[in-house]
PDB file of N, CA and C in Angstrom:
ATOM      1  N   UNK A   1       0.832  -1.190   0.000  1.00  0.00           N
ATOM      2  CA  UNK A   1       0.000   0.000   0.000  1.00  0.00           C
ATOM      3  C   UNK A   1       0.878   1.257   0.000  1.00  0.00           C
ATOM      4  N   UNK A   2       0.088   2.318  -0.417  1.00  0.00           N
ATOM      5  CA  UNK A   2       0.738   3.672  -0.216  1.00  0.00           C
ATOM      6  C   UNK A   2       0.917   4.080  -1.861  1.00  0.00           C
ATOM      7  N   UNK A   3       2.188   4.556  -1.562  1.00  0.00           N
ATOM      8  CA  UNK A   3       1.893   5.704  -2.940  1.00  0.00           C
ATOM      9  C   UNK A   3       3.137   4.652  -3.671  1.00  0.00           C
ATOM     10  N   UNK A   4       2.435   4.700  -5.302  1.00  0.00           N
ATOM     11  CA  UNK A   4       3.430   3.821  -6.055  1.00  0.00           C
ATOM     12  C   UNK A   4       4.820   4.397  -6.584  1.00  0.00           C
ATOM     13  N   UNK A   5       5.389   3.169  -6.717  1.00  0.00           N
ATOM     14  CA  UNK A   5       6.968   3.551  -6.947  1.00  0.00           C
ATOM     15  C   UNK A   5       6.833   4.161  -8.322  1.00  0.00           C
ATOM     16  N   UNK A   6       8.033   4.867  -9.078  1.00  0.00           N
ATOM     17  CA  UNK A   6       8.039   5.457 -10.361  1.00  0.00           C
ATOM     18  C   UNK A   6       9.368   4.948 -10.642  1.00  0.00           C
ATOM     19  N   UNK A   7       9.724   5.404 -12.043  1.00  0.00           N
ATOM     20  CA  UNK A   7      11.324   5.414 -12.395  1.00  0.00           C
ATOM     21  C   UNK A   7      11.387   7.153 -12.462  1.00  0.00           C
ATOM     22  N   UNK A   8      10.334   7.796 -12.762  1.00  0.00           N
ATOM     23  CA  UNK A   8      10.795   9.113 -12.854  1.00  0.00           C
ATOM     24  C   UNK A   8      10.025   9.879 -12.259  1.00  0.00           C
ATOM     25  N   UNK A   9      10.910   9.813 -10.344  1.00  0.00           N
ATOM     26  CA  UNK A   9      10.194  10.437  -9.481  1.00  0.00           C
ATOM     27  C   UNK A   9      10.373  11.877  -9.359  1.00  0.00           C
ATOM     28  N   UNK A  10       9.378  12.611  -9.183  1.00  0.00           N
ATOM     29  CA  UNK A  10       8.948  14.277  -8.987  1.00  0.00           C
ATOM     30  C   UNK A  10       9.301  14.653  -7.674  1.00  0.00           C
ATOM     31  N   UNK A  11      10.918  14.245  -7.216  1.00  0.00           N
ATOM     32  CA  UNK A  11      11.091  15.173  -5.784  1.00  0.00           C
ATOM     33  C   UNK A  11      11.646  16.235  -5.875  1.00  0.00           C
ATOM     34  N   UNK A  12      12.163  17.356  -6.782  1.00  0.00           N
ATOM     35  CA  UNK A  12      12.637  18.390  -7.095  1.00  0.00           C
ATOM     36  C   UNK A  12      11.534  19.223  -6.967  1.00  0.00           C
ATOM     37  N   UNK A  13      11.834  20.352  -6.414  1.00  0.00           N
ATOM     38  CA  UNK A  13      10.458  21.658  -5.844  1.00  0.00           C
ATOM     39  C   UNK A  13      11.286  22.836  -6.588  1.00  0.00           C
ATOM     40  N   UNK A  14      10.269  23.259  -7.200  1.00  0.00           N
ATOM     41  CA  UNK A  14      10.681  24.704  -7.241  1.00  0.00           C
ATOM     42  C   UNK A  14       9.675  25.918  -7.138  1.00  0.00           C
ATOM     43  N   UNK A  15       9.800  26.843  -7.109  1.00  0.00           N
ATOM     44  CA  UNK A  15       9.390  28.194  -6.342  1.00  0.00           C
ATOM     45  C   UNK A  15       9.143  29.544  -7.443  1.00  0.00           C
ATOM     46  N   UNK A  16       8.041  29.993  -7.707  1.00  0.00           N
ATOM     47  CA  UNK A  16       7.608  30.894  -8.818  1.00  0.00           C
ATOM     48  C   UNK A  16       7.258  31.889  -8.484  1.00  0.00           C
ATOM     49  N   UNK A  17       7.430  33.214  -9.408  1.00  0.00           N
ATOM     50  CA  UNK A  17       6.452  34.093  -8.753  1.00  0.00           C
ATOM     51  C   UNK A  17       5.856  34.539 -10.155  1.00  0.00           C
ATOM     52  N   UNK A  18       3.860  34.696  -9.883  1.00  0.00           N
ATOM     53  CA  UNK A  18       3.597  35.010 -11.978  1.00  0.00           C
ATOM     54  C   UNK A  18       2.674  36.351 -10.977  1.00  0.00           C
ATOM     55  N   UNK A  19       2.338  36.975 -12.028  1.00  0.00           N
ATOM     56  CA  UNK A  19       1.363  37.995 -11.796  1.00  0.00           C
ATOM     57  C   UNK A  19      -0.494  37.052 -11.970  1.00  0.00           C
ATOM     58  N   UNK A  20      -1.503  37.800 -11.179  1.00  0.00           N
ATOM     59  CA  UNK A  20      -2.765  37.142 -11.189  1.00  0.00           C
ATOM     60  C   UNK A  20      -3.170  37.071 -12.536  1.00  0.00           C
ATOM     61  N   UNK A  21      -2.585  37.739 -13.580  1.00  0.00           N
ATOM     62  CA  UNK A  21      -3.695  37.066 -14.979  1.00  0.00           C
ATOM     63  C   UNK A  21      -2.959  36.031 -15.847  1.00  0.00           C
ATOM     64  N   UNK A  22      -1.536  35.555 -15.371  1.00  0.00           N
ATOM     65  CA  UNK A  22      -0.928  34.614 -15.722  1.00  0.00           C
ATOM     66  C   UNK A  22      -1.697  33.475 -14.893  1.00  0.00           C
ATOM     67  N   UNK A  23      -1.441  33.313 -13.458  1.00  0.00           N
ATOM     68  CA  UNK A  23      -2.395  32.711 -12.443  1.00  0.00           C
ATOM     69  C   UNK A  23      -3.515  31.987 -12.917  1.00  0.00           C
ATOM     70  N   UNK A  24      -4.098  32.956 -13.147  1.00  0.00           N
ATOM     71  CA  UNK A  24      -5.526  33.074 -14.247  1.00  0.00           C
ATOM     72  C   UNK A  24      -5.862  31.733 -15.148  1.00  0.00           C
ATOM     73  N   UNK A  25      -4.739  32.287 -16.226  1.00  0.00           N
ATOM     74  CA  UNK A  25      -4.947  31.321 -17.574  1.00  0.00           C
ATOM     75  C   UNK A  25      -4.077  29.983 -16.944  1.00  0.00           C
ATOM     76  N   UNK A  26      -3.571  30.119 -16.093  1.00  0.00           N
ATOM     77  CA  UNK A  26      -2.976  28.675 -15.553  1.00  0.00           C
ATOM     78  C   UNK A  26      -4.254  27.542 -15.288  1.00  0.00           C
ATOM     79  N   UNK A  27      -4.799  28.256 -14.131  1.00  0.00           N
ATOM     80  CA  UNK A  27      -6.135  28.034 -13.654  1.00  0.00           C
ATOM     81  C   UNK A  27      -7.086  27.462 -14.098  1.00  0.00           C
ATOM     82  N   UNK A  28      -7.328  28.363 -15.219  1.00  0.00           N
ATOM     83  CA  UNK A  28      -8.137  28.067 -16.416  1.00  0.00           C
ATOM     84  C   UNK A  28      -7.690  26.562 -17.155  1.00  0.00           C
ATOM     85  N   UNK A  29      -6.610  26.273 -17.365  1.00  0.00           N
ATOM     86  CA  UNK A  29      -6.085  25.166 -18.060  1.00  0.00           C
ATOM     87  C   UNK A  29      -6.295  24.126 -17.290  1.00  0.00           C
ATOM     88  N   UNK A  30      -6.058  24.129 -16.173  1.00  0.00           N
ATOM     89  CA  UNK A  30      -6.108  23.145 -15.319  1.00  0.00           C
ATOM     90  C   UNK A  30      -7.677  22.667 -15.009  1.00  0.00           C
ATOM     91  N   UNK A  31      -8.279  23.662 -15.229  1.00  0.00           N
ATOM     92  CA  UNK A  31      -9.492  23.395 -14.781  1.00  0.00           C
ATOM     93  C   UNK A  31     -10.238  22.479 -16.350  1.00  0.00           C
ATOM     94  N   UNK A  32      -9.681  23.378 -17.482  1.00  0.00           N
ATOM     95  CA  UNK A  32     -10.200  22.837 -19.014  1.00  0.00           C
ATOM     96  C   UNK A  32     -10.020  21.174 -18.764  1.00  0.00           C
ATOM     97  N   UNK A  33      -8.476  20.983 -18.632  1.00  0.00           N
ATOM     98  CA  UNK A  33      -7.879  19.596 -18.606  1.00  0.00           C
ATOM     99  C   UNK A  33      -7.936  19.026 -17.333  1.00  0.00           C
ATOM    100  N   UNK A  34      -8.734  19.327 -16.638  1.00  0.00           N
ATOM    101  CA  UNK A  34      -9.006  18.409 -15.417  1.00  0.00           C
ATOM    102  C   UNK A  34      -7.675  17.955 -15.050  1.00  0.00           C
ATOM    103  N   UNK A  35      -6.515  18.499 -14.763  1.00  0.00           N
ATOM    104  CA  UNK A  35      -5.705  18.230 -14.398  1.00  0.00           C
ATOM    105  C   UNK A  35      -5.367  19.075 -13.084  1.00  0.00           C
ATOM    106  N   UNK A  36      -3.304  19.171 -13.320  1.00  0.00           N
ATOM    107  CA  UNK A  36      -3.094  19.902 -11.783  1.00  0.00           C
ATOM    108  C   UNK A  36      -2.383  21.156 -12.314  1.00  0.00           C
ATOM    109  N   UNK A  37      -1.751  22.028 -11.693  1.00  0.00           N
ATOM    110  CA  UNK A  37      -0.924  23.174 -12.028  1.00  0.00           C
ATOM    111  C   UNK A  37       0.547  22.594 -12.062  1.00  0.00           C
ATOM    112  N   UNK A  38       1.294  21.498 -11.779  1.00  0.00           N
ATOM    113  CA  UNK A  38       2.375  21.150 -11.967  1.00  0.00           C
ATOM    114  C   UNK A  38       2.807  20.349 -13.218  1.00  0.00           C
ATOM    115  N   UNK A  39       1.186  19.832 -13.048  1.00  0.00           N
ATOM    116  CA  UNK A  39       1.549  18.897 -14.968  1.00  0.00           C
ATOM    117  C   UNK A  39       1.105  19.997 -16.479  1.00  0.00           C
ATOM    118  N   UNK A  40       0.871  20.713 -15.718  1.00  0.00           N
ATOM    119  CA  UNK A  40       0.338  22.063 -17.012  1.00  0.00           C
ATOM    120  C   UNK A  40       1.835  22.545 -17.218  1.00  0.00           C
ATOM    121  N   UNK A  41       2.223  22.960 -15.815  1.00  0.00           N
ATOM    122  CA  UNK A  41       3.726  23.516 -16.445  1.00  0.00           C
ATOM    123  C   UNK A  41       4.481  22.912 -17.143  1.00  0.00           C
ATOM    124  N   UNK A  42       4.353  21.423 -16.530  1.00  0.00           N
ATOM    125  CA  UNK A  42       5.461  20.298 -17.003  1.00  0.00           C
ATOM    126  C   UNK A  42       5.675  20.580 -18.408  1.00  0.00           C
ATOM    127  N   UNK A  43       4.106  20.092 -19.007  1.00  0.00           N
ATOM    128  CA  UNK A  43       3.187  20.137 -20.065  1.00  0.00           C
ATOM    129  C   UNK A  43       3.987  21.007 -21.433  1.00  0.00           C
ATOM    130  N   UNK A  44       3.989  22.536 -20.663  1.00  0.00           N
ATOM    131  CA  UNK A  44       4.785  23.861 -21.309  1.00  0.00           C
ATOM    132  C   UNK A  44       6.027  23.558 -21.280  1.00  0.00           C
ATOM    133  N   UNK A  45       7.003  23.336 -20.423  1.00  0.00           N
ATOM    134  CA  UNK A  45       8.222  23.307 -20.648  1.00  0.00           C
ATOM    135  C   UNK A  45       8.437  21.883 -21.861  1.00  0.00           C
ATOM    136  N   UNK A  46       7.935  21.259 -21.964  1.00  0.00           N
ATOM    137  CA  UNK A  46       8.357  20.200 -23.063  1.00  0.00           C
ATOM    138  C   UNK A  46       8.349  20.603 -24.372  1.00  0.00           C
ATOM    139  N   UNK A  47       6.778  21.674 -24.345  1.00  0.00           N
ATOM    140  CA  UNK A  47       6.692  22.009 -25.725  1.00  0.00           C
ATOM    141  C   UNK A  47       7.553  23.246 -26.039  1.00  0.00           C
ATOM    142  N   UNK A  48       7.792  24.008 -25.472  1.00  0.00           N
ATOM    143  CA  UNK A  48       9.242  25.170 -25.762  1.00  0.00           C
ATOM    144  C   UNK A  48      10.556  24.100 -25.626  1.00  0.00           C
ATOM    145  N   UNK A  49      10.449  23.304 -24.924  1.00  0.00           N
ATOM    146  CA  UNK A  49      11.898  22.543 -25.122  1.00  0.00           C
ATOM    147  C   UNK A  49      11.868  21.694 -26.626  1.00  0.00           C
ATOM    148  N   UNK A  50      10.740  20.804 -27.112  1.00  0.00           N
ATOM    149  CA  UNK A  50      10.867  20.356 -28.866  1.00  0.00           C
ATOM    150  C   UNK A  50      10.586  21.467 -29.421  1.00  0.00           C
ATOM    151  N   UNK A  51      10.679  22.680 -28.822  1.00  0.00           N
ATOM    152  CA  UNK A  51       9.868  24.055 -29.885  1.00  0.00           C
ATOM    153  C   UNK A  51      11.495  24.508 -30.061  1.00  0.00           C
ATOM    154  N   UNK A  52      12.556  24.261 -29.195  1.00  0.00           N
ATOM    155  CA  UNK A  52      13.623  24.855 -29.125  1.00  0.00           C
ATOM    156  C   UNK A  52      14.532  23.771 -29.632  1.00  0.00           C
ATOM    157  N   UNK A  53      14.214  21.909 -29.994  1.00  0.00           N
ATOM    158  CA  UNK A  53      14.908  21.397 -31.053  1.00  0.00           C
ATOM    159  C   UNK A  53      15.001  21.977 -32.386  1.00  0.00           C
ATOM    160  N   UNK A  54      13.401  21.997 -32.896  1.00  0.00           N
ATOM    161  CA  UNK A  54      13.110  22.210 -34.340  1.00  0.00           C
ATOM    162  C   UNK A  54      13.884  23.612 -34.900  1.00  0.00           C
ATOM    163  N   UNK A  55      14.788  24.616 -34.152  1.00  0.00           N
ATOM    164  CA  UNK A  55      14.838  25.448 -34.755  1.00  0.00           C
ATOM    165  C   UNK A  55      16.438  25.432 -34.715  1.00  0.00           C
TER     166      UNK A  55
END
């Protein structure tokens, strides 16, 4: 029981600061995709990171 093992565990924290209408459209996403605010970011950094292969 308890929480399952991974190979690619999420113990790294980090610390933000956005203004409320960034907040906002975060919010908003999370709420569209029934998801969380950490996998939205995740989400973004992947696509600027293959956005930053292709060029």
């Amino acid at each position: 029981m308890g929480q399952k093992l991974t190979d690619n565990p999420k113990d790294k924290r980090i610390q933000i600061r956005m203004d409320s209408e960034t907040l906002d459209k975060l919010d908003c996403l999370v709420a569209e995709q029934n998801s969380d605010r950490s996998k939205i970011i995740r989400q973004g950094i992947e696509i600027q990171y293959e956005k930053r292969e292709k060029e």
